[in-house]
Protein backbone atom coordinates (compact mmCIF):
# COMPACT_ATOMS: atom_id res chain seq x y z
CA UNK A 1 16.82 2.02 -4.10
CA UNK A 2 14.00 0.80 -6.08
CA UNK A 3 16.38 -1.45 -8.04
CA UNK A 4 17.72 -2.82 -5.19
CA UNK A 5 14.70 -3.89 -3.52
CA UNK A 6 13.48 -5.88 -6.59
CA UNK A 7 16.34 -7.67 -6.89
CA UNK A 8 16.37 -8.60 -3.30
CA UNK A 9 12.37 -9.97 -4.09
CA UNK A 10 13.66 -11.64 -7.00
CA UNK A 11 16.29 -13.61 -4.90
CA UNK A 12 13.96 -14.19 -2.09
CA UNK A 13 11.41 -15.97 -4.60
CA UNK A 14 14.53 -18.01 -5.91
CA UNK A 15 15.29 -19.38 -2.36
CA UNK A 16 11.60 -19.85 -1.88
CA UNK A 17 11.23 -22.25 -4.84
CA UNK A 18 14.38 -24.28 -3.84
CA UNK A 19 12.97 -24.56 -0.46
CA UNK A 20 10.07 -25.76 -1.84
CA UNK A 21 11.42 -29.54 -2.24
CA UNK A 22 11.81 -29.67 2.08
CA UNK A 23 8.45 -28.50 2.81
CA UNK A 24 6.20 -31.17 4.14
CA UNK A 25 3.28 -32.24 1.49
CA UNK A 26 0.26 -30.84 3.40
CA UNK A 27 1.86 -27.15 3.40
CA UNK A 28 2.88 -27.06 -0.38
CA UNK A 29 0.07 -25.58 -1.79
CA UNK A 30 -0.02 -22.80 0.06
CA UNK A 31 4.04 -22.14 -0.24
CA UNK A 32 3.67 -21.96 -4.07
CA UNK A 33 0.54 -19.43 -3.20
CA UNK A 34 2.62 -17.12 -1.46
CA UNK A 35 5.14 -17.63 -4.45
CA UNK A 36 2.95 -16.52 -6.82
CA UNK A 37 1.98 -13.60 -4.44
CA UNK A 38 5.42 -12.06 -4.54
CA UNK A 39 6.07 -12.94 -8.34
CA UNK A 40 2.87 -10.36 -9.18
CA UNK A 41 4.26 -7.87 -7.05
CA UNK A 42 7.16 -7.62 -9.44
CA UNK A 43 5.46 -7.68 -12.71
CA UNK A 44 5.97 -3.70 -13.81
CA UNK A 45 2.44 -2.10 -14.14
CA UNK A 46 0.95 -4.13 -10.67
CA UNK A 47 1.10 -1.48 -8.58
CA UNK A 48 -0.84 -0.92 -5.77
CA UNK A 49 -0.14 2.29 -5.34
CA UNK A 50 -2.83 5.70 -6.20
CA UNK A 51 -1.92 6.45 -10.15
CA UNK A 52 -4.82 10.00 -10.22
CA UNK A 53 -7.37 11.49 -7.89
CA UNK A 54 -10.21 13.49 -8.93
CA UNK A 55 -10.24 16.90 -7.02
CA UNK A 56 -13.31 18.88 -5.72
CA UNK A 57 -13.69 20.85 -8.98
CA UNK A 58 -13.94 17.67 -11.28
CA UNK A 59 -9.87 17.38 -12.59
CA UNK A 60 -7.60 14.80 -12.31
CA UNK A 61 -4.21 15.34 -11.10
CA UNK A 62 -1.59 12.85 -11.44
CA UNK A 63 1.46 14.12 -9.92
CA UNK A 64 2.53 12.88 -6.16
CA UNK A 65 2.59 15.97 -4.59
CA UNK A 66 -0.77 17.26 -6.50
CA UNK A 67 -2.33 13.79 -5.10
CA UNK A 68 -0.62 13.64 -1.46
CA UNK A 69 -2.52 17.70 -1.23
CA UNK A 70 -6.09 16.32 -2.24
CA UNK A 71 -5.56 13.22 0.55
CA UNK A 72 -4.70 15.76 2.91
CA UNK A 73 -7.57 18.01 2.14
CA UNK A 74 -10.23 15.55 2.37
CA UNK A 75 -9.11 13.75 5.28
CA UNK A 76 -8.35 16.64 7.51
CA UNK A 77 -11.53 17.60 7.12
CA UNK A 78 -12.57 13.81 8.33
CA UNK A 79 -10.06 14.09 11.34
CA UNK A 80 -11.04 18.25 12.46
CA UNK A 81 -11.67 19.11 16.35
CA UNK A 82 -15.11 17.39 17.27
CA UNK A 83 -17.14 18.00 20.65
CA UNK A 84 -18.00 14.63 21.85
CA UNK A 85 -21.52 13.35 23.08
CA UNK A 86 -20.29 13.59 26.50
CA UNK A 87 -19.03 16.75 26.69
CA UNK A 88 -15.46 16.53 25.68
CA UNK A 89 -14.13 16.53 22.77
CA UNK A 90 -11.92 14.71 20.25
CA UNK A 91 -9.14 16.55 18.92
CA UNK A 92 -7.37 14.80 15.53
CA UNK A 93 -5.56 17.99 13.34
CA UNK A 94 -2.59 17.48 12.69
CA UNK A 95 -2.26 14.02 12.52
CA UNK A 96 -2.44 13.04 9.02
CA UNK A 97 0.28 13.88 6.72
């Protein structure tokens, strides 16, 4: 799947650059930006993605699943049942992953 989607990038930045000769002067600059955008979102190692987390006791995990678990912990924490200044209250659990 990954595979796929690069090379669908790759030919989208192909038919960018040939389009570049009918796009009117003023607007140029900022089609070759955008060009340059998606040609460093292929270069391998340009991720944006989270590579490690530190966890409460001071490791680092690395794995997806060991990562996705400290997200979850930390935020549902940031997202539990609060009473509100008004008298009601605000009621988040269970919607974070």
């Amino acid at each position: 799947m990954k595979e796929h989607a690069v090379k669908l990038a790759k030919e989208q930045v192909r038919v960018d650059i040939q389009a570049l000769d009918d796009v009117p002067e003023e607007d140029v600059v900022r089609a070759k930006e955008s060009i340059l955008k998606k040609l460093k979102r292929l270069v391998p190692g340009t991720g944006s993605g989270i590579g490690a987390m530190q966890k409460e006791d001071g490791s680092i995990c690395t794995s997806p699943e060991e990562i996705a678990l400290v997200l979850r912990q930390h935020w549902q924490g940031v997202f539990k049942k609060k009473t509100c200044k008004y008298g009601g209250s605000a009621n988040l659990d269970g919607r974070i992953i």
